[in-house]
Structures are given as C-alpha cells and as structure tokens.
N, C-alpha and C. Protein backbone atom coordinates (compact mmCIF):
# COMPACT_ATOMS: atom_id res chain seq x y z
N UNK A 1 35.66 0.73 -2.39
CA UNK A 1 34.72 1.65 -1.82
C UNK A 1 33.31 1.37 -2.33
N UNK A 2 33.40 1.05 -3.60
CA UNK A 2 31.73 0.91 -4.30
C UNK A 2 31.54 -0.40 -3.38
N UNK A 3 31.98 -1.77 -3.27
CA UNK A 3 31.78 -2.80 -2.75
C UNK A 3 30.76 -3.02 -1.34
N UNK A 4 31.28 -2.22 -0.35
CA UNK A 4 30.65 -1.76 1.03
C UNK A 4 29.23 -1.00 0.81
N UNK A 5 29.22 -0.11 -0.27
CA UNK A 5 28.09 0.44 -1.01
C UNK A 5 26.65 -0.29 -1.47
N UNK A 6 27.25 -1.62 -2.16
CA UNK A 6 26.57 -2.78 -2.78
C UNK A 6 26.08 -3.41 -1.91
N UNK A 7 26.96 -3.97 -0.99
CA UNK A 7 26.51 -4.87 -0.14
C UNK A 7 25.29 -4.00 1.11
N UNK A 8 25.50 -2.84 1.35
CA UNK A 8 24.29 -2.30 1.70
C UNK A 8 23.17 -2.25 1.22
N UNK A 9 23.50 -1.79 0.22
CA UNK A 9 21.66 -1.91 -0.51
C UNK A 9 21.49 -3.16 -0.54
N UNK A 10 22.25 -4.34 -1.29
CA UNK A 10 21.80 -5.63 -1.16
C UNK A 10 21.21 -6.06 0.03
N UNK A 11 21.54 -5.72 1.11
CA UNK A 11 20.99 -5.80 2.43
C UNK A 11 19.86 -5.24 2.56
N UNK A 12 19.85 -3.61 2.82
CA UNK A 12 18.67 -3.12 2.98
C UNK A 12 17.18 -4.19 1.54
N UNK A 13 17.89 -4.33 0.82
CA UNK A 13 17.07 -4.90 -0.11
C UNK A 13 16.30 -5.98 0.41
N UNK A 14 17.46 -6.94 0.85
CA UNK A 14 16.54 -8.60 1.41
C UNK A 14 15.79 -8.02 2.77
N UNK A 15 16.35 -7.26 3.65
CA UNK A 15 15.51 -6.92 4.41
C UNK A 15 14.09 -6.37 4.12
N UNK A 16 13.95 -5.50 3.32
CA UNK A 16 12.85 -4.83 2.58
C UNK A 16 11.84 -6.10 2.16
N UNK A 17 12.41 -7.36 1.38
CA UNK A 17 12.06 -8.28 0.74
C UNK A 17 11.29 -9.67 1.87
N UNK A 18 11.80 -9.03 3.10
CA UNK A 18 11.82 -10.16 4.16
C UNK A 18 9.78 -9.69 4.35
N UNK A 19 9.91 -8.84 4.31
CA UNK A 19 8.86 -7.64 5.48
C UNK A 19 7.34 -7.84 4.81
N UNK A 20 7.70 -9.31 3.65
CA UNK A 20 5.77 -9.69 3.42
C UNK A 20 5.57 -8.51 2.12
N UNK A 21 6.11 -8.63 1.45
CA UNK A 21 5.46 -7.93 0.09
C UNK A 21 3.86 -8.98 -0.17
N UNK A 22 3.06 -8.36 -0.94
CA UNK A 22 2.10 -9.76 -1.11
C UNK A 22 2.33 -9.77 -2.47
N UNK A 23 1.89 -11.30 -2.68
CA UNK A 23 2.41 -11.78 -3.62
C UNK A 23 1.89 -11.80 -4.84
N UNK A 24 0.82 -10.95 -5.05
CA UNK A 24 0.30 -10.49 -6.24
C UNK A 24 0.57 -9.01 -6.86
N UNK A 25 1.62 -8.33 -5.97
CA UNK A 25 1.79 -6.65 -6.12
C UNK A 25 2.49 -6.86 -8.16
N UNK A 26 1.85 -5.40 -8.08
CA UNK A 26 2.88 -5.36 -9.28
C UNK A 26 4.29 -5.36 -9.11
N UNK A 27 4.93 -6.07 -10.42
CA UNK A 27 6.34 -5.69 -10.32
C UNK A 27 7.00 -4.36 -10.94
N UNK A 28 5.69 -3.63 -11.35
CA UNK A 28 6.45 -2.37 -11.56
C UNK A 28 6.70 -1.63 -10.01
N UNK A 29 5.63 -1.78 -9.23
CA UNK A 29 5.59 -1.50 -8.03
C UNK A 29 6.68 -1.43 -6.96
N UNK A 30 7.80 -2.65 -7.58
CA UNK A 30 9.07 -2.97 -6.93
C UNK A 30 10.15 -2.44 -7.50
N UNK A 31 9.85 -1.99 -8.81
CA UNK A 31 11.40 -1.35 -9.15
C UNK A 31 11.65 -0.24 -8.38
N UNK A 32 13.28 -0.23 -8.12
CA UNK A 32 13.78 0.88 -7.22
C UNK A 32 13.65 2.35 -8.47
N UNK A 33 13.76 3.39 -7.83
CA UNK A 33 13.91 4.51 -7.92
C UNK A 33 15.43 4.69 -9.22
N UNK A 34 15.20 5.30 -10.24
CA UNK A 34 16.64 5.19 -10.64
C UNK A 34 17.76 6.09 -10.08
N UNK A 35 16.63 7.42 -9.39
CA UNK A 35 17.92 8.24 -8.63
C UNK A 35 18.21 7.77 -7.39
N UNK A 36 17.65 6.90 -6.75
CA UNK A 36 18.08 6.39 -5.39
C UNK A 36 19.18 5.69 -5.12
N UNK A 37 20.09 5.36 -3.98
CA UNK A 37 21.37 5.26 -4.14
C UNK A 37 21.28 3.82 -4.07
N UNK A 38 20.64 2.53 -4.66
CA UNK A 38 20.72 1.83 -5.17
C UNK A 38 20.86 1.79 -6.59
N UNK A 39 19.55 2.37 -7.20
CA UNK A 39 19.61 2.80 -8.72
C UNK A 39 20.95 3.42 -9.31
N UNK A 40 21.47 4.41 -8.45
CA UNK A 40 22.43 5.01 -8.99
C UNK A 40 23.77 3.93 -8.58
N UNK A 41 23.78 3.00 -7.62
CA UNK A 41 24.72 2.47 -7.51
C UNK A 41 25.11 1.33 -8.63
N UNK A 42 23.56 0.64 -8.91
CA UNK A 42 23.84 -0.14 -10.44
C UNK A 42 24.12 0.45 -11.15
N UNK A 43 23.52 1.60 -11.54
CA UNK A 43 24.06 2.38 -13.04
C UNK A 43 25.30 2.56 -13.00
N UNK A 44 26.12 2.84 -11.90
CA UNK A 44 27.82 3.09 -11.88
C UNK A 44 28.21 2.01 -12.37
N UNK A 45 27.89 0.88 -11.58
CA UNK A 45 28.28 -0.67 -11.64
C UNK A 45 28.20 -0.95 -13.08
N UNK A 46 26.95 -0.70 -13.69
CA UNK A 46 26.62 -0.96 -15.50
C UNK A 46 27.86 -0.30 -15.96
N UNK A 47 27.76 0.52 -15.47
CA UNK A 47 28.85 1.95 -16.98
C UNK A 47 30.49 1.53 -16.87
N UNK A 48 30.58 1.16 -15.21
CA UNK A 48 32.15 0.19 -15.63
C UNK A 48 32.26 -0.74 -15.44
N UNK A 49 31.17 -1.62 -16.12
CA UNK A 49 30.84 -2.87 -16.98
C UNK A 49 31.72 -2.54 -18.07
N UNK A 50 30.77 -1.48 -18.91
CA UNK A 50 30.43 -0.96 -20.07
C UNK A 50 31.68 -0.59 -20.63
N UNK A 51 32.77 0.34 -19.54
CA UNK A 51 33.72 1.02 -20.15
C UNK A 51 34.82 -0.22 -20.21
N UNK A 52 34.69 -1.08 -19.07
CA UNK A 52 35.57 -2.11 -19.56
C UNK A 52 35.34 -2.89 -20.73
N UNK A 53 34.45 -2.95 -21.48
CA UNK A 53 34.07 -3.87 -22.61
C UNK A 53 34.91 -3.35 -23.73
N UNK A 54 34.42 -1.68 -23.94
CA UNK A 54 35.19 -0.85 -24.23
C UNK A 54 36.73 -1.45 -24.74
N UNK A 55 37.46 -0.88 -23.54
CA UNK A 55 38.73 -1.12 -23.47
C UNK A 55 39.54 -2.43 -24.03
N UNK A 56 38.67 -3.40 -23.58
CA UNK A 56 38.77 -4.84 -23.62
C UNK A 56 38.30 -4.95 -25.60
N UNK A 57 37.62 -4.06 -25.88
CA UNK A 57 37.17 -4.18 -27.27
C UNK A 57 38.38 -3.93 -28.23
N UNK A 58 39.11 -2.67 -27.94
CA UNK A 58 40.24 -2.05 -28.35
C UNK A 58 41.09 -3.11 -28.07
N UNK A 59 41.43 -3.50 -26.96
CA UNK A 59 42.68 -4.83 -26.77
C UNK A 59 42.47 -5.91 -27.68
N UNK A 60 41.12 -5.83 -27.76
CA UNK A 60 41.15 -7.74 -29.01
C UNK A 60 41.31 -6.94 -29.93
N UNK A 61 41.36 -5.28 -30.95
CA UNK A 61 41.31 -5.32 -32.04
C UNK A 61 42.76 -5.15 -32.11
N UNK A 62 43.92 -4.41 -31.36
CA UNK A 62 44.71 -3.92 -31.22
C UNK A 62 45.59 -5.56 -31.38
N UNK A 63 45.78 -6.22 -30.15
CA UNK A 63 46.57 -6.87 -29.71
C UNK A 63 45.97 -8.36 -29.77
N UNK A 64 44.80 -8.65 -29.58
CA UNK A 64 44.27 -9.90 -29.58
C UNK A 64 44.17 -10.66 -28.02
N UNK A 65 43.93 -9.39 -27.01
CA UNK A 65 43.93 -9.81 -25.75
C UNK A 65 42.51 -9.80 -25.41
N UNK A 66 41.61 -9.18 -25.62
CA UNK A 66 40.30 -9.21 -25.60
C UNK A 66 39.84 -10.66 -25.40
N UNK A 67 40.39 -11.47 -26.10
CA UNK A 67 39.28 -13.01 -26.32
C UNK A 67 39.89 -13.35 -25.09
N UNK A 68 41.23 -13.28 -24.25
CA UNK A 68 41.04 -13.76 -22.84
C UNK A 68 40.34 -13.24 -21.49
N UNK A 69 40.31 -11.56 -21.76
CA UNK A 69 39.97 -10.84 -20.83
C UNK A 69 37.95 -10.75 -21.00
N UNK A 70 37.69 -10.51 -21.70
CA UNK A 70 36.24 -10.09 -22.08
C UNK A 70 35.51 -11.37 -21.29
N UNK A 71 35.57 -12.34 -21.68
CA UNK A 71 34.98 -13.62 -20.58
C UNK A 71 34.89 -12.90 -19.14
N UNK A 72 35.88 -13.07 -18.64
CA UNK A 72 35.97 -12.71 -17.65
C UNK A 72 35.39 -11.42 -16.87
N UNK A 73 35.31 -10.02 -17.19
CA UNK A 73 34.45 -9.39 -17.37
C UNK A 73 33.01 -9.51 -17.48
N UNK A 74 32.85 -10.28 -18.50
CA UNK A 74 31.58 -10.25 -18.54
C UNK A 74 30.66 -11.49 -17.82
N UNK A 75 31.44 -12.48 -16.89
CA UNK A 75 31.02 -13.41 -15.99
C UNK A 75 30.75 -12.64 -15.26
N UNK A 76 31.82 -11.65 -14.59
CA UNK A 76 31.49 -11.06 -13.07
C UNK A 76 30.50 -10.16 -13.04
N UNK A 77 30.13 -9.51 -14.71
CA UNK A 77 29.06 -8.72 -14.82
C UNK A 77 27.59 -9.31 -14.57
N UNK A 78 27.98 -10.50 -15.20
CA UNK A 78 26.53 -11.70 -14.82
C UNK A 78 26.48 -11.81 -13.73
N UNK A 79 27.23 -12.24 -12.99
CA UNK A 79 27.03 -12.59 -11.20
C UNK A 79 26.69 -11.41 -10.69
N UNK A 80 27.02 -10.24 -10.87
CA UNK A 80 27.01 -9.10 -9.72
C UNK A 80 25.72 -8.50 -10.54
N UNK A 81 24.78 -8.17 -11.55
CA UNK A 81 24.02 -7.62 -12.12
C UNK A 81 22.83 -8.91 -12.11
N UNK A 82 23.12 -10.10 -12.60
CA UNK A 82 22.04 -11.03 -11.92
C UNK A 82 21.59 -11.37 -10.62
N UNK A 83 22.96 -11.22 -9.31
CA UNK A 83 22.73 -11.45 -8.60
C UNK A 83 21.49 -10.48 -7.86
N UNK A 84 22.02 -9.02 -8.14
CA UNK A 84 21.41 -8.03 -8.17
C UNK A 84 19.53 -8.42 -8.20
N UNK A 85 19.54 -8.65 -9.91
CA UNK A 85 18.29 -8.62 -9.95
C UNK A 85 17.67 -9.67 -8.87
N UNK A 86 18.00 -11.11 -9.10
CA UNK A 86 17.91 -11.84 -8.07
C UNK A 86 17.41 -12.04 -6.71
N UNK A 87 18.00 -10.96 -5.96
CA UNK A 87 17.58 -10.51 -4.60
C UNK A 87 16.67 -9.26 -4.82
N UNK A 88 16.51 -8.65 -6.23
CA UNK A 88 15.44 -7.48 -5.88
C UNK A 88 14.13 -7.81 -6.71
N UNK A 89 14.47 -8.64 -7.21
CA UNK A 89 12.48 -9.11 -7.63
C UNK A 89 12.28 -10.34 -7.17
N UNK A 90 13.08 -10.81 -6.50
CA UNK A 90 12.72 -12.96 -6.70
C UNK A 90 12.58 -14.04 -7.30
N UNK A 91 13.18 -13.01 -8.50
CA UNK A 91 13.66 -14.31 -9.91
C UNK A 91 14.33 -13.72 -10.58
N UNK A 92 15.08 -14.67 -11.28
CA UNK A 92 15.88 -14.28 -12.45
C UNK A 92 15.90 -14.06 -13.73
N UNK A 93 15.69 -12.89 -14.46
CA UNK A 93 15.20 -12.36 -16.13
C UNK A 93 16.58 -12.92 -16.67
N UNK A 94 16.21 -13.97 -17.32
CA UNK A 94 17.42 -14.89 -18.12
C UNK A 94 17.69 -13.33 -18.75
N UNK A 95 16.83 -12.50 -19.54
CA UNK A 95 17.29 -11.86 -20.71
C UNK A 95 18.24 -10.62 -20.23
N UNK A 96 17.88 -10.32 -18.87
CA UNK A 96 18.16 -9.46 -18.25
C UNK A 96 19.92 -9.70 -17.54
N UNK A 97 19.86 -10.84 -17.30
CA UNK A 97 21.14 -11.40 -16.69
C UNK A 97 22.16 -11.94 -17.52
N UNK A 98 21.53 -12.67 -18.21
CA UNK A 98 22.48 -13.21 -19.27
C UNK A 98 22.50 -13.03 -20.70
N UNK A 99 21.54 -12.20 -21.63
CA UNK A 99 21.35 -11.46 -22.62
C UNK A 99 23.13 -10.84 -22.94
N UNK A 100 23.31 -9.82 -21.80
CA UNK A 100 24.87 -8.96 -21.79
C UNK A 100 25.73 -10.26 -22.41
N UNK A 101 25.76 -10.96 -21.61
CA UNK A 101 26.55 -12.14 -20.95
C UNK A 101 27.08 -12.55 -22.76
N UNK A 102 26.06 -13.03 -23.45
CA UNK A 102 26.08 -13.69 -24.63
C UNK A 102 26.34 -12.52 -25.58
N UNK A 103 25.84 -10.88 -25.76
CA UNK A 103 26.02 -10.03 -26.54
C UNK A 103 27.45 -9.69 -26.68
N UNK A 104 28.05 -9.32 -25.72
CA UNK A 104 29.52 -8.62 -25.06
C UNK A 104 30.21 -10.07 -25.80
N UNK A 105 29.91 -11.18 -26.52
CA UNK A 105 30.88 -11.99 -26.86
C UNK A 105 31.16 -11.92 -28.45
N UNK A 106 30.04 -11.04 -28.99
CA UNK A 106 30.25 -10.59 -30.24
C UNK A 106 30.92 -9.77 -30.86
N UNK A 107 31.67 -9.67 -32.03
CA UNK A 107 32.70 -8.58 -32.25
C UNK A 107 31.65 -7.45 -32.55
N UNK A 108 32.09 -5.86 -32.69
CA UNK A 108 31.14 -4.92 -32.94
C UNK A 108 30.17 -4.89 -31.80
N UNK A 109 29.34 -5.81 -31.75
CA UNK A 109 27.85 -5.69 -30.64
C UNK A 109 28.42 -5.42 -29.50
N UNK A 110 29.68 -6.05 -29.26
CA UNK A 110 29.89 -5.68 -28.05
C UNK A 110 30.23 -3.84 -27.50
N UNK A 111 30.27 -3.34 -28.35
CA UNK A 111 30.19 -1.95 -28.41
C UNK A 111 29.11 -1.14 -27.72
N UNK A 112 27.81 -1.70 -27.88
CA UNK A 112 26.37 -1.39 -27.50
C UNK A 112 26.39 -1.46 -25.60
N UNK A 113 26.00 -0.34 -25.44
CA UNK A 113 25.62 -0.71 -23.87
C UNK A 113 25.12 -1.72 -23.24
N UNK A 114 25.29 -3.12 -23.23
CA UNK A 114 23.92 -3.84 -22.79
C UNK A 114 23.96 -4.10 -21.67
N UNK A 115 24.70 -3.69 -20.33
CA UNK A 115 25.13 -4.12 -18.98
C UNK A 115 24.10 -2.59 -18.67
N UNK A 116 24.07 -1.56 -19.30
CA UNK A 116 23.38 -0.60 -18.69
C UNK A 116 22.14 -0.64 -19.05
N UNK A 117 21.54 -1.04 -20.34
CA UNK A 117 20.32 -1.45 -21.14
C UNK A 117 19.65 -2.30 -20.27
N UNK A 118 20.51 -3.15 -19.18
CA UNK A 118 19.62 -4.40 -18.62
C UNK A 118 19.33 -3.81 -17.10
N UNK A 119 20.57 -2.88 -16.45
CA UNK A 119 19.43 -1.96 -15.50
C UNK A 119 19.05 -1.15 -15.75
N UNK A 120 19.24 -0.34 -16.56
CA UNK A 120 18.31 0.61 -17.11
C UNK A 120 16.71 0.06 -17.19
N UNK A 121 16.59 -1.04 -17.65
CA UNK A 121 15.03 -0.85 -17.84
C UNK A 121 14.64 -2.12 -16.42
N UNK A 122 14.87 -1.95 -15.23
CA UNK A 122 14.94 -2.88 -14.47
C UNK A 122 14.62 -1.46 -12.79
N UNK A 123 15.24 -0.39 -14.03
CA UNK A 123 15.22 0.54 -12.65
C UNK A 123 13.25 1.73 -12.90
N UNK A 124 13.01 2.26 -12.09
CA UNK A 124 11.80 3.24 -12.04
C UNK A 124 12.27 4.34 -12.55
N UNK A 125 11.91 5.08 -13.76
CA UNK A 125 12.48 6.57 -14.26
C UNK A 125 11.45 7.28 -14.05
N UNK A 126 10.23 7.01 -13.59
CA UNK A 126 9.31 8.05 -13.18
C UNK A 126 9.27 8.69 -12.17
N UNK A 127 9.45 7.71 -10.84
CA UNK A 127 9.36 8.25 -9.22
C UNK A 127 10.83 9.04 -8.73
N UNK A 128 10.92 9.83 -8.06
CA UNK A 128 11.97 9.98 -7.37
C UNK A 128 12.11 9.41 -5.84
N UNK A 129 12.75 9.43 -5.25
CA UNK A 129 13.39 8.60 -4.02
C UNK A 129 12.09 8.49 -3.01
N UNK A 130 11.41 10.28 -3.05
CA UNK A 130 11.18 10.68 -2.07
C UNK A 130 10.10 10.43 -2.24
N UNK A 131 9.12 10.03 -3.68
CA UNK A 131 7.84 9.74 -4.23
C UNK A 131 8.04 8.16 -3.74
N UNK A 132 8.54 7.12 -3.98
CA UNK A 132 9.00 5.55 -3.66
C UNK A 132 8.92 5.78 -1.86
N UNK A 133 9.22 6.49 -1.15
CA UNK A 133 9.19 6.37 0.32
C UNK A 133 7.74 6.53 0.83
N UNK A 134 7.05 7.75 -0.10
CA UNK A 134 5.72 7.55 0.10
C UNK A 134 4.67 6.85 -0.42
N UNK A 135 5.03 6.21 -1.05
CA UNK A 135 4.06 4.47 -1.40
C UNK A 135 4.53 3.94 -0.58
N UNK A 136 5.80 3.80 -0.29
CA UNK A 136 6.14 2.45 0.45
C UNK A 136 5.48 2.81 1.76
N UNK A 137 5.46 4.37 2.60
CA UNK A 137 4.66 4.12 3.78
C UNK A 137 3.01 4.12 4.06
C-alpha cells in the first residue's frame, strides 16, 4: 500500500522538476513541506527503516542473525531514500544517502536514528502544505 503512495509523489515530483525550476533558486526553496504527504510519506519510510535496524539490532545481539540481515536493509534503505533525494533536488548528498548506509553497520550506532536524521533535515519544518502551494503559485 505505501509503494503506490511513493511512486506518486515520485512522480508528481519529476513532473514538478520537469516544469523549469531556474537554476539558481535556493535549495531551501525546494525542500518539500514535512507535513505534506510526501514529507510524511518519507518519514514513515525512515521510521521503518529505523524500526527494522532495531529489530535486526536485537537479532545480531541475541542470535547472531543481524550481520546477514542488516546489509540488506540497509541497501534498500540507500536505494529508496537516495533515490528519493535524487529525483527531488538533482543530486545526490553522499552524506545524506549513504552516511545511514555506513552508520547502521556499526554495533551500538546503529541504534541512533540515521535513516530519519537524513530526511529529517532534507524535509521544510517551517512551511505547511498550504504555505509551499502559495510560493509555488
């Protein structure tokens, strides 16, 4: 259900992206809204990142399954959270994309939010939806 979700905004996004931004705007100018149902759709996406790391944290201390599963996790977190950024600014924040990527492989650190830390500060906490519709027109 979230999937069909994603791929909309990703859409509405490149479309948005198609429509001649100029190319000196700020890039604060471009961050989405964090309550808008993009913003809120990464933050879901971050948090069960997050809770799987979690879980996956408990399995390597418990059982020693973590060191196979956590990779994995945290690739698809890179692809779907880089890809993300990717299509919504027009480049890729190594620190932003792959920062998680390399943290989440540490014992302990991986505890720390950093899948939400990297949209979190990627998203607008000042504007609301309806403030972002009126710049944009």
């Amino acid at each position: 259900m979230a999937l069909p979700a994603i791929a909309a905004a990703l859409g509405r996004i490149a479309a948005r992206g198609t429509q001649g931004a100029s190319p000196g705007a700020n890039q604060e100018q471009k961050k989405p809204s964090a309550l808008s149902p993009e913003g809120m759709t990464m933050l879901i996406l971050s948090g069960i990142l997050e809770l799987l790391n979690v879980i996956i944290g408990f399995l390597d201390f418990l059982f020693g399954l973590g060191v196979l599963l956590g990779p994995v996790v945290n690739l698809a977190g890179a692809i779907l959270i880089g890809g993300w950024l990717r299509i919504r600014f027009g480049k890729l924040p190594l620190k932003k994309a792959l920062g998680p990527l390399v943290t989440n492989s540490i014992p302990l650190v991986k505890f720390f939010p950093w899948w939400i830390l990297s949209v979190a500060t990627s998203l607008d906490w000042k504007g609301s939806p309806e403030r972002q519709a009126q710049k944009e027109a």
